[in-house]
PDB file of N, CA and C in Angstrom:
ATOM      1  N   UNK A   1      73.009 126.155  98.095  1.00  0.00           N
ATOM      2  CA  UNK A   1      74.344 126.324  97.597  1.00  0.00           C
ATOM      3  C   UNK A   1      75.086 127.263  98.535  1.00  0.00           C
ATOM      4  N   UNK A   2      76.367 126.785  99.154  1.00  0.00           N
ATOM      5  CA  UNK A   2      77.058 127.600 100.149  1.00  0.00           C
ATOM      6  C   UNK A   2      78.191 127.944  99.136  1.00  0.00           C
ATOM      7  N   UNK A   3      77.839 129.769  99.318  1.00  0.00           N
ATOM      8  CA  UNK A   3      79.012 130.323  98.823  1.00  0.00           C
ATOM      9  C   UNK A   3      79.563 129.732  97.077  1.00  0.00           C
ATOM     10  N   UNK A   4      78.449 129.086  96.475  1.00  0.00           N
ATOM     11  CA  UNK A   4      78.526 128.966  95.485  1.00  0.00           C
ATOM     12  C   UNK A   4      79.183 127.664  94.696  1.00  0.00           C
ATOM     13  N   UNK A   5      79.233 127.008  95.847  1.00  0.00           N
ATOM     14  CA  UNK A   5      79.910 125.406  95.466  1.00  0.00           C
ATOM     15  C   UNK A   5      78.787 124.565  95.630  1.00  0.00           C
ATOM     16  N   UNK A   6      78.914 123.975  94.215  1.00  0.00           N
ATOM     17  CA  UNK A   6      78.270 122.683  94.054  1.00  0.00           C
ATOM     18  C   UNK A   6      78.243 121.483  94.852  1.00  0.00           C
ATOM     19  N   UNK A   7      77.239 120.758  95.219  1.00  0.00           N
ATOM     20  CA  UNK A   7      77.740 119.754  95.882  1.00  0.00           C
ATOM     21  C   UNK A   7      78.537 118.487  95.284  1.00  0.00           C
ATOM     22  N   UNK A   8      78.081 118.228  93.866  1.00  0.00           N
ATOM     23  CA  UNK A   8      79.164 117.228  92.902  1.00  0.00           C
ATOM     24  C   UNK A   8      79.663 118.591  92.349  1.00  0.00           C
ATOM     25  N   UNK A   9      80.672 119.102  92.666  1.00  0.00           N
ATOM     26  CA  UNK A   9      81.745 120.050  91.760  1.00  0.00           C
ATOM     27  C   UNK A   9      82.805 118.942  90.562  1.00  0.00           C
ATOM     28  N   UNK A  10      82.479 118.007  90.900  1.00  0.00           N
ATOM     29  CA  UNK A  10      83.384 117.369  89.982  1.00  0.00           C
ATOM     30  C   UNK A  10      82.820 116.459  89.250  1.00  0.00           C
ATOM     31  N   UNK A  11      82.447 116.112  88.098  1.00  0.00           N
ATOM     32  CA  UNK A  11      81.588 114.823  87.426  1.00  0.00           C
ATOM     33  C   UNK A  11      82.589 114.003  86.702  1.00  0.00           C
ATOM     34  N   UNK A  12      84.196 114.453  86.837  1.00  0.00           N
ATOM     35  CA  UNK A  12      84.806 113.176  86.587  1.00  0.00           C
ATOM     36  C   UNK A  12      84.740 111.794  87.243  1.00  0.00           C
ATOM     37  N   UNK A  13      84.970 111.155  86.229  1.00  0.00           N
ATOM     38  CA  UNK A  13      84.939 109.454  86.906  1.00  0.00           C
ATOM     39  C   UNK A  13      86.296 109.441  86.924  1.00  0.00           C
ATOM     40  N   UNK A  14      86.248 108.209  88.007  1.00  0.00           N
ATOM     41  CA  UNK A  14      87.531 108.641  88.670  1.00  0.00           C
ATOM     42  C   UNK A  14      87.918 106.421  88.689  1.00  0.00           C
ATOM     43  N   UNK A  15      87.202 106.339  87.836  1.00  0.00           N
ATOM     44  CA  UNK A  15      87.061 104.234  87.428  1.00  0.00           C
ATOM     45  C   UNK A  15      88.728 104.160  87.265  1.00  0.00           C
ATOM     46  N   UNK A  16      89.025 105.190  86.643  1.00  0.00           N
ATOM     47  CA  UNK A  16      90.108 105.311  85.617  1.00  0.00           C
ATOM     48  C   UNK A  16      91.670 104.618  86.732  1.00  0.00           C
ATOM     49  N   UNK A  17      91.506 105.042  88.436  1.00  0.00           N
ATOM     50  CA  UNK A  17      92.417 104.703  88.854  1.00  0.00           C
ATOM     51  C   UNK A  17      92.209 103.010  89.488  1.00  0.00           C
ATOM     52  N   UNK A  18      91.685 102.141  89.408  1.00  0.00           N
ATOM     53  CA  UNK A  18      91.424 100.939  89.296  1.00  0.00           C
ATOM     54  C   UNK A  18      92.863 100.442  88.867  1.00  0.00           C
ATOM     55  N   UNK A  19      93.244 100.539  87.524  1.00  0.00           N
ATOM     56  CA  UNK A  19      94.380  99.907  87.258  1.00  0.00           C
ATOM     57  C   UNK A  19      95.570  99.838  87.663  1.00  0.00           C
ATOM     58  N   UNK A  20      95.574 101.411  87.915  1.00  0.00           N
ATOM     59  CA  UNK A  20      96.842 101.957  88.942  1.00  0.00           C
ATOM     60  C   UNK A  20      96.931 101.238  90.025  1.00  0.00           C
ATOM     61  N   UNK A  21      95.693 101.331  90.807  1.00  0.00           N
ATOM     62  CA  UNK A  21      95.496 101.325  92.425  1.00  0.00           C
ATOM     63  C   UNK A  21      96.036  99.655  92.343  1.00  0.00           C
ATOM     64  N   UNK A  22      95.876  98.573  91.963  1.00  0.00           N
ATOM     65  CA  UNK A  22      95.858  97.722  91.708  1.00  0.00           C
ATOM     66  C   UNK A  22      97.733  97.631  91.370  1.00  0.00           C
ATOM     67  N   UNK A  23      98.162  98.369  90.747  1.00  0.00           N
ATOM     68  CA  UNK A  23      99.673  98.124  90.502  1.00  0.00           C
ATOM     69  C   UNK A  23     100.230  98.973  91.494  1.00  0.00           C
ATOM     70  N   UNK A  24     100.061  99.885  91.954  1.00  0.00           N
ATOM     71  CA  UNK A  24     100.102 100.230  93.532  1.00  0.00           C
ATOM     72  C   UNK A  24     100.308  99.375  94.739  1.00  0.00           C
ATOM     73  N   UNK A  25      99.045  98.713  94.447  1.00  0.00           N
ATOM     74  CA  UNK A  25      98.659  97.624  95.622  1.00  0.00           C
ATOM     75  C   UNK A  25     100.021  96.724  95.956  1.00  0.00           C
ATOM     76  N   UNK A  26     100.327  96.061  94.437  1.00  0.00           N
ATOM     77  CA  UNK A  26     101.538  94.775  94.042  1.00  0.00           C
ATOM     78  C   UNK A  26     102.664  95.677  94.713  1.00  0.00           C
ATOM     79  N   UNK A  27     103.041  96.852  94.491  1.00  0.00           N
ATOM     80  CA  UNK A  27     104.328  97.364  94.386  1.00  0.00           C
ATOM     81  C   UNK A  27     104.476  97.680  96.265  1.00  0.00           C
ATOM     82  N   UNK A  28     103.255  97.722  96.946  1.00  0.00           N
ATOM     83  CA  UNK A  28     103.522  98.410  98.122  1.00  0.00           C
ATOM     84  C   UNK A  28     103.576  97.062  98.766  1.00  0.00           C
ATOM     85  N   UNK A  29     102.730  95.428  98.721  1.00  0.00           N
ATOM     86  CA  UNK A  29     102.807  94.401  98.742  1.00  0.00           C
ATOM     87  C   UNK A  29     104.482  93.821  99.321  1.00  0.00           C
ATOM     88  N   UNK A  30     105.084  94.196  97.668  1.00  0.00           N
ATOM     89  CA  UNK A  30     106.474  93.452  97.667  1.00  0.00           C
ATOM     90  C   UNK A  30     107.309  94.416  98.347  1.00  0.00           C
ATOM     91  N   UNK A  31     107.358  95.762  98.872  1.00  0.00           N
ATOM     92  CA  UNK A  31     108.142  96.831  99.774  1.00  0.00           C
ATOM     93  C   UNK A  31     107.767  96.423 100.872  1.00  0.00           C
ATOM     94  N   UNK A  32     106.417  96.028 101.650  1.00  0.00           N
ATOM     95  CA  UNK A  32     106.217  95.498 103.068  1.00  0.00           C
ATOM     96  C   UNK A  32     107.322  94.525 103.274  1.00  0.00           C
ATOM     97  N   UNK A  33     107.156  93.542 102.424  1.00  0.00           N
ATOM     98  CA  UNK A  33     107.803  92.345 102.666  1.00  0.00           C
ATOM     99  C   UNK A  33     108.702  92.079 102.396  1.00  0.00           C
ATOM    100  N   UNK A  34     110.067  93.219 101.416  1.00  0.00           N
ATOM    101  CA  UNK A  34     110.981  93.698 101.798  1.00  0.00           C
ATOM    102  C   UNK A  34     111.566  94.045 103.095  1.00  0.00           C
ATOM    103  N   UNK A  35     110.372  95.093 103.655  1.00  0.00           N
ATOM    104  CA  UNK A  35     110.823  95.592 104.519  1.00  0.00           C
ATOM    105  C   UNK A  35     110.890  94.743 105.912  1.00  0.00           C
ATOM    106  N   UNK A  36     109.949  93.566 105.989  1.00  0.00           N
ATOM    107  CA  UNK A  36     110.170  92.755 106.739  1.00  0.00           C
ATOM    108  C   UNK A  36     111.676  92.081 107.461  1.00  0.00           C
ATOM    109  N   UNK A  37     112.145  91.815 106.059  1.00  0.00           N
ATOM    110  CA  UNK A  37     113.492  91.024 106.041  1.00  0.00           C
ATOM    111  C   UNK A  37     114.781  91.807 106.463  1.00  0.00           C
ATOM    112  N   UNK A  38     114.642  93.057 105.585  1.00  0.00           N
ATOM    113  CA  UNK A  38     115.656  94.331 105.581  1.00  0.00           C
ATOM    114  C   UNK A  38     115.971  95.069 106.695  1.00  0.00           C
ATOM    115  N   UNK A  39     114.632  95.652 107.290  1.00  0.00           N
ATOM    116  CA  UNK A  39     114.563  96.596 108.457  1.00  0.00           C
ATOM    117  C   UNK A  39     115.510  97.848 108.225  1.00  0.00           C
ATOM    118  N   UNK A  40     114.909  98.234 106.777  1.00  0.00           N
ATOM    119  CA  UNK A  40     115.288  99.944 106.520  1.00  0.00           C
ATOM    120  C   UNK A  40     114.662 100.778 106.914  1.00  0.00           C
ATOM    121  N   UNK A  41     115.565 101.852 107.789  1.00  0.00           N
ATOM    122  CA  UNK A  41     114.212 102.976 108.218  1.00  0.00           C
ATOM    123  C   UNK A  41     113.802 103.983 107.544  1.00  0.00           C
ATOM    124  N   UNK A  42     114.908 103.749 106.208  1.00  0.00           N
ATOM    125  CA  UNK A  42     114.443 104.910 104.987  1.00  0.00           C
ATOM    126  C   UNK A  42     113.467 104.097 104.474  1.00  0.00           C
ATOM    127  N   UNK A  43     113.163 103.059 104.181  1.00  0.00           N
ATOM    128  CA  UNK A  43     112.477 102.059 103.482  1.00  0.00           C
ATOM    129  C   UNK A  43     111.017 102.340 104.406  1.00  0.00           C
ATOM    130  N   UNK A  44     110.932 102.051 105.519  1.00  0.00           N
ATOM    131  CA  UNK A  44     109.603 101.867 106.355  1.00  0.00           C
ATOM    132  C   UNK A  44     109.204 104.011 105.954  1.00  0.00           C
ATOM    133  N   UNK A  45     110.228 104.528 105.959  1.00  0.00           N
ATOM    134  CA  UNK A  45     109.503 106.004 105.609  1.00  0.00           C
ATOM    135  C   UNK A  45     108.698 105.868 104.004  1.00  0.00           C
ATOM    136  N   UNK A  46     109.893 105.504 103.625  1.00  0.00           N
ATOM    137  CA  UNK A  46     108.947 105.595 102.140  1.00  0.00           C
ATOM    138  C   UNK A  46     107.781 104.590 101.963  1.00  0.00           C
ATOM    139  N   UNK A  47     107.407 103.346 102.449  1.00  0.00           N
ATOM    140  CA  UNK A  47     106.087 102.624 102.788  1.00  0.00           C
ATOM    141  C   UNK A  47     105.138 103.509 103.014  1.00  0.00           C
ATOM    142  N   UNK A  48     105.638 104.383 104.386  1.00  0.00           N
ATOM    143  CA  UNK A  48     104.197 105.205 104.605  1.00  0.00           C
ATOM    144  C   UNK A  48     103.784 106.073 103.913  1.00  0.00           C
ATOM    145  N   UNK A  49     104.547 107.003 103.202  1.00  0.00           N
ATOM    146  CA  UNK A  49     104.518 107.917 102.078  1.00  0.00           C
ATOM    147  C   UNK A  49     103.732 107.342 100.784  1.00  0.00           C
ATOM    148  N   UNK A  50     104.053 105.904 100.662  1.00  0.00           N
ATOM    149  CA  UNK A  50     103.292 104.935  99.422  1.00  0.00           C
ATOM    150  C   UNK A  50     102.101 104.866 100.182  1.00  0.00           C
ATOM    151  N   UNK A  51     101.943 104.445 101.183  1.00  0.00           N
ATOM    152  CA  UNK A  51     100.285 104.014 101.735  1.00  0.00           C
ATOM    153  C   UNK A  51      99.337 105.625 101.805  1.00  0.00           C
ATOM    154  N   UNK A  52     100.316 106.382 102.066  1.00  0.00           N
ATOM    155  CA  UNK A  52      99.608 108.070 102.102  1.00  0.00           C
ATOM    156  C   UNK A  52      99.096 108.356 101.076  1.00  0.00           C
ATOM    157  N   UNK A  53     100.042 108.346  99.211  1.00  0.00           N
ATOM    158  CA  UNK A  53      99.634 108.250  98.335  1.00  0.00           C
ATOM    159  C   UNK A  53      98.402 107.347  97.827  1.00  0.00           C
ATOM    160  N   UNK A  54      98.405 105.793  98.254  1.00  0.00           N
ATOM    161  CA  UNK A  54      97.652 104.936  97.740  1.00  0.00           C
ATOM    162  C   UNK A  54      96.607 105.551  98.426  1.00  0.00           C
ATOM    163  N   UNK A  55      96.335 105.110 100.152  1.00  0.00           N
ATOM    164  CA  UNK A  55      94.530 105.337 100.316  1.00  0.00           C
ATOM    165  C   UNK A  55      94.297 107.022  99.936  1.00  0.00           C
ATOM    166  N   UNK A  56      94.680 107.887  99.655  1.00  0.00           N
ATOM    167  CA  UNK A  56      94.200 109.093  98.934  1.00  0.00           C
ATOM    168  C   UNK A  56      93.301 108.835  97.610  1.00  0.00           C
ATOM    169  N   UNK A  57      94.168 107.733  96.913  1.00  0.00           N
ATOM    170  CA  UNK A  57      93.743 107.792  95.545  1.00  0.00           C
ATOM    171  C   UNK A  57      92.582 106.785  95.713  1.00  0.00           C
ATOM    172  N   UNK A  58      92.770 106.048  96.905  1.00  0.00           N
ATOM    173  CA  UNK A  58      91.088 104.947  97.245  1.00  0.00           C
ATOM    174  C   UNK A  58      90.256 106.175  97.628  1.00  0.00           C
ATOM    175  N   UNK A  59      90.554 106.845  98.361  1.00  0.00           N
ATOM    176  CA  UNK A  59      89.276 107.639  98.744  1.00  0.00           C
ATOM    177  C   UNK A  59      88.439 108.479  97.836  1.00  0.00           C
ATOM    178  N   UNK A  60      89.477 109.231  96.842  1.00  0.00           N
ATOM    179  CA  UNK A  60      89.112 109.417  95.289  1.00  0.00           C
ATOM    180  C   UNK A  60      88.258 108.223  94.485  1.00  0.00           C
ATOM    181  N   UNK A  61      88.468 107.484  94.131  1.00  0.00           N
ATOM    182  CA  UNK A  61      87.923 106.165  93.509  1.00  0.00           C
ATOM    183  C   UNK A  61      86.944 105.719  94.435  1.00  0.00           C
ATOM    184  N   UNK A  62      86.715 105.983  96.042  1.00  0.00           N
ATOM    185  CA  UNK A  62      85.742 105.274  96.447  1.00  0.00           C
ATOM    186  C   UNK A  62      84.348 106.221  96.564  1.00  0.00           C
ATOM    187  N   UNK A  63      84.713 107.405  96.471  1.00  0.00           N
ATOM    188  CA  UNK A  63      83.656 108.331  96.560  1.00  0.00           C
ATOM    189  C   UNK A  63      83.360 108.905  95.396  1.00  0.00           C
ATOM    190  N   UNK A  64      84.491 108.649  94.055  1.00  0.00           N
ATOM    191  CA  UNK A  64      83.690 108.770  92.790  1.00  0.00           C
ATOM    192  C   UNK A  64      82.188 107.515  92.643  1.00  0.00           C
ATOM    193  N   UNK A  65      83.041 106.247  93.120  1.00  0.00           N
ATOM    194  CA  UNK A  65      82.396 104.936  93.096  1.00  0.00           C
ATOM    195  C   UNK A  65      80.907 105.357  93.228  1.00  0.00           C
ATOM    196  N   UNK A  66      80.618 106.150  94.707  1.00  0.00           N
ATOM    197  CA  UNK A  66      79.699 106.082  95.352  1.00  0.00           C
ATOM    198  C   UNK A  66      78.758 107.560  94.604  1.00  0.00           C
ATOM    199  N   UNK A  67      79.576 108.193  94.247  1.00  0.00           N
ATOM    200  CA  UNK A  67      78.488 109.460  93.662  1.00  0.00           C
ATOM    201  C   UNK A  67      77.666 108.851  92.165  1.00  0.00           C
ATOM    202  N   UNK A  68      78.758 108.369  91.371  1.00  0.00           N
ATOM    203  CA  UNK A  68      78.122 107.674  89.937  1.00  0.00           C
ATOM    204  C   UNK A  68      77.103 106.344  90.030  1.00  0.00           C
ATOM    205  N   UNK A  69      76.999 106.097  91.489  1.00  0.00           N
ATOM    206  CA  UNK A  69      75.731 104.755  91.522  1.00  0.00           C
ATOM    207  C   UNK A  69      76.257 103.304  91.465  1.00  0.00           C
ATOM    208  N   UNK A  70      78.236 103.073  91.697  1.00  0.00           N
ATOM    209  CA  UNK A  70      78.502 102.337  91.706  1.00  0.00           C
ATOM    210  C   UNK A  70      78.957 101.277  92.769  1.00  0.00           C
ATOM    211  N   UNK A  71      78.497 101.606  93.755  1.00  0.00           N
ATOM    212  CA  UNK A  71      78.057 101.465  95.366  1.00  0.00           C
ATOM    213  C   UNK A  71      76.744 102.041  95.825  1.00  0.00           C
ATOM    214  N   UNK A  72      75.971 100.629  96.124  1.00  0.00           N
ATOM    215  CA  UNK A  72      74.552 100.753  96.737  1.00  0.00           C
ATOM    216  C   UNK A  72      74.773 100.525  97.838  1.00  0.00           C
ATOM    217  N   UNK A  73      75.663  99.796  98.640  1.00  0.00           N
ATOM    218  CA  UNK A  73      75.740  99.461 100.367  1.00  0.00           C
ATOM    219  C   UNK A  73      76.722 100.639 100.883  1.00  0.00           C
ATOM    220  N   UNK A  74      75.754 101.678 101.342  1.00  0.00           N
ATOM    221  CA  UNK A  74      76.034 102.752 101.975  1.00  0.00           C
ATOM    222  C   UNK A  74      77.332 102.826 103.353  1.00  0.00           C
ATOM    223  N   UNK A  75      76.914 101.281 103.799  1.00  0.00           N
ATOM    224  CA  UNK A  75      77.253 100.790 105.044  1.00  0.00           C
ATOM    225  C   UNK A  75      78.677 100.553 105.374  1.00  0.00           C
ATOM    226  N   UNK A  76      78.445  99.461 103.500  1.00  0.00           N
ATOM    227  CA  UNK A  76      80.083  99.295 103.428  1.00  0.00           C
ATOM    228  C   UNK A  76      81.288 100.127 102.465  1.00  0.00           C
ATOM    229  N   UNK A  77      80.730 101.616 102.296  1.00  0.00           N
ATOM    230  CA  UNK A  77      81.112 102.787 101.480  1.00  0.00           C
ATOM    231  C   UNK A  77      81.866 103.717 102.527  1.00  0.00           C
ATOM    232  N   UNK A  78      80.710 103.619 103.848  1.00  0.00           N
ATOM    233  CA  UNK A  78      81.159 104.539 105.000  1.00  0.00           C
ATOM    234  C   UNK A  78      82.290 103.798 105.607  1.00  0.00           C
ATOM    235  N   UNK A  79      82.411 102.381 105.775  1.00  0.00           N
ATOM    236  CA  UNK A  79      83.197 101.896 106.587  1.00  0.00           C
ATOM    237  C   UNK A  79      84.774 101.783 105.167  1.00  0.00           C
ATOM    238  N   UNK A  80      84.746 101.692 104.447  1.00  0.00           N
ATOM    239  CA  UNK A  80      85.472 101.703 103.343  1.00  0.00           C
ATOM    240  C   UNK A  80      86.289 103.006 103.749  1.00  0.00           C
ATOM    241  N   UNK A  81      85.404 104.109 103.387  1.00  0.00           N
ATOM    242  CA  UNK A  81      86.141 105.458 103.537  1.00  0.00           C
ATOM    243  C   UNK A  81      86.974 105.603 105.051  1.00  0.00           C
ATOM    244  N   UNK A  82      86.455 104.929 105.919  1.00  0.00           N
ATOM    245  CA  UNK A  82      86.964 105.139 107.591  1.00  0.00           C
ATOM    246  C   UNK A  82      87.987 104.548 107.232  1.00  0.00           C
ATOM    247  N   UNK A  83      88.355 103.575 106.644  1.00  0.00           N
ATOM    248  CA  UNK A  83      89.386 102.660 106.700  1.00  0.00           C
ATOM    249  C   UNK A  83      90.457 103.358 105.897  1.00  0.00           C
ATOM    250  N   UNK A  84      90.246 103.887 105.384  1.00  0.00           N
ATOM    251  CA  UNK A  84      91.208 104.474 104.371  1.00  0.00           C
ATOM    252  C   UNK A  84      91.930 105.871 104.793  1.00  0.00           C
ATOM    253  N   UNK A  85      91.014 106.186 105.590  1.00  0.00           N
ATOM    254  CA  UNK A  85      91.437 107.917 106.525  1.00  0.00           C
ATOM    255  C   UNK A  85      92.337 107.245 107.840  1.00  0.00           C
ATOM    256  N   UNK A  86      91.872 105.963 108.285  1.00  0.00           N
ATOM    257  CA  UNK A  86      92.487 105.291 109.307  1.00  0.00           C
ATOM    258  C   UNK A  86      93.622 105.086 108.660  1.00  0.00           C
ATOM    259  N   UNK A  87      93.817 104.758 107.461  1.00  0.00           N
ATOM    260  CA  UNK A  87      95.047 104.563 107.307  1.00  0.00           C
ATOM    261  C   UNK A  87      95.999 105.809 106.849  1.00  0.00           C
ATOM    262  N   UNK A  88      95.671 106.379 106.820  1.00  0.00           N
ATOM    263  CA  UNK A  88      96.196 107.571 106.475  1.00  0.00           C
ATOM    264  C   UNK A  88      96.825 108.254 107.278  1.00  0.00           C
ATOM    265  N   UNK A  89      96.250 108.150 108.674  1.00  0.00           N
ATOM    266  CA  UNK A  89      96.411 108.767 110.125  1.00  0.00           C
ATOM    267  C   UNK A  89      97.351 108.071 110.533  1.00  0.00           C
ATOM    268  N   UNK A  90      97.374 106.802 110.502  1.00  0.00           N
ATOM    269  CA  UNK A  90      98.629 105.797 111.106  1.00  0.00           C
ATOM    270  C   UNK A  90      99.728 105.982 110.372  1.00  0.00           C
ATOM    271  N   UNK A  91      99.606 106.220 108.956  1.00  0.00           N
ATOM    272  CA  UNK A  91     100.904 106.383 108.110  1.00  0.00           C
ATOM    273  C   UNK A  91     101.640 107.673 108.466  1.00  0.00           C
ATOM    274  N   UNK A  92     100.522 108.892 108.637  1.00  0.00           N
ATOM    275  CA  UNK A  92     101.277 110.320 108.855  1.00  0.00           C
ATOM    276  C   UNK A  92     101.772 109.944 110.543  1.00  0.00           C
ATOM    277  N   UNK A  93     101.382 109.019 111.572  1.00  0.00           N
ATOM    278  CA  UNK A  93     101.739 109.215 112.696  1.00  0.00           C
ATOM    279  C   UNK A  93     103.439 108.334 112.426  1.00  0.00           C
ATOM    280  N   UNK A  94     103.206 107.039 111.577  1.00  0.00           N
ATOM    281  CA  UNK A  94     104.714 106.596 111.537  1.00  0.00           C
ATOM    282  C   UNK A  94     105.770 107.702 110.961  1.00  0.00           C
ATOM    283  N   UNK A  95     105.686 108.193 109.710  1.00  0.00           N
ATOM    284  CA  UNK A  95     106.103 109.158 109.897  1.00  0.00           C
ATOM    285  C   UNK A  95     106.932 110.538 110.572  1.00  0.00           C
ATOM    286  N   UNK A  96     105.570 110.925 111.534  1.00  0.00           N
ATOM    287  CA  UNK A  96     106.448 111.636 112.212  1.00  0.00           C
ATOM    288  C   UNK A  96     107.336 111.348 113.215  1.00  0.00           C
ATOM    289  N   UNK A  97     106.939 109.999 113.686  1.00  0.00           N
ATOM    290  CA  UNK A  97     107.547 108.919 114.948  1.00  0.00           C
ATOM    291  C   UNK A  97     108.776 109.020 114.141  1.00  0.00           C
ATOM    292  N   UNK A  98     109.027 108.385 112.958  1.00  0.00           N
ATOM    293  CA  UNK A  98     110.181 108.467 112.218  1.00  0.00           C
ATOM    294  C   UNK A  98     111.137 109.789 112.617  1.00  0.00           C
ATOM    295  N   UNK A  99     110.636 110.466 111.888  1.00  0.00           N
ATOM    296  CA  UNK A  99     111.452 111.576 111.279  1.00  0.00           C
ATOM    297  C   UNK A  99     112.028 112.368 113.080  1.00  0.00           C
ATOM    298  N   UNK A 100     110.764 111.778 114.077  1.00  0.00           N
ATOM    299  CA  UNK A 100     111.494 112.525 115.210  1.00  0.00           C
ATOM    300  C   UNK A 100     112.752 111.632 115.981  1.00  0.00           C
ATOM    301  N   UNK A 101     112.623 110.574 115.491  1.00  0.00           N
ATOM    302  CA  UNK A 101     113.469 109.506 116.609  1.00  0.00           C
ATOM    303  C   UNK A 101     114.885 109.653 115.590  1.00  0.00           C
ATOM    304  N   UNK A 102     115.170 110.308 114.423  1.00  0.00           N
ATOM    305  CA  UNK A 102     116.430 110.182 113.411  1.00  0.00           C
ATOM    306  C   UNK A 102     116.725 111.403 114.702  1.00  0.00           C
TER     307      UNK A 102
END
């Protein structure tokens, strides 16, 4: 024990954002493809801000997934989580590309 932290400090289940993530999913879906047609650059900011929010709350849900025994393929847990930090990184880089080119 380092400094007194648990390694599961948290035993909430975290199943609970499934439904969300899922109406998330639809809502960021139909804003892409908005944004396709539109070409708002307030619009493409707030996309990335939605994708920042969403894979946060996957990475929550995917590593509750994986502590409660609800992911056995380690393989595709690790590559899950990469994907989701990958996206995270591309969203904070549009972002700042944004906010510097206004």
């Amino acid at each position: 024990m380092l400094l007194g932290v648990r390694s599961h400090s948290t035993r909430k289940d975290m199943s609970f954002l499934s439904g969300m993530m899922m109406a998330g999913f639809v809502v960021l879906l139909v804003a892409v493809v908005a944004n396709l047609f539109l070409h708002i650059p307030a619009l493409s900011l707030a996309i990335s801000v939605m994708f920042i929010l969403f894979f946060s709350s996957a990475i929550s849900w995917e590593t509750s997934n994986i502590i409660h025994g609800g992911e056995a393929n380690y393989i595709r847990a690790t590559v899950s989580l990469y994907v989701s930090l990958y996206n995270i990184f591309v969203s904070l880089l549009s972002i700042f590309v944004g906010m510097r080119s206004n």
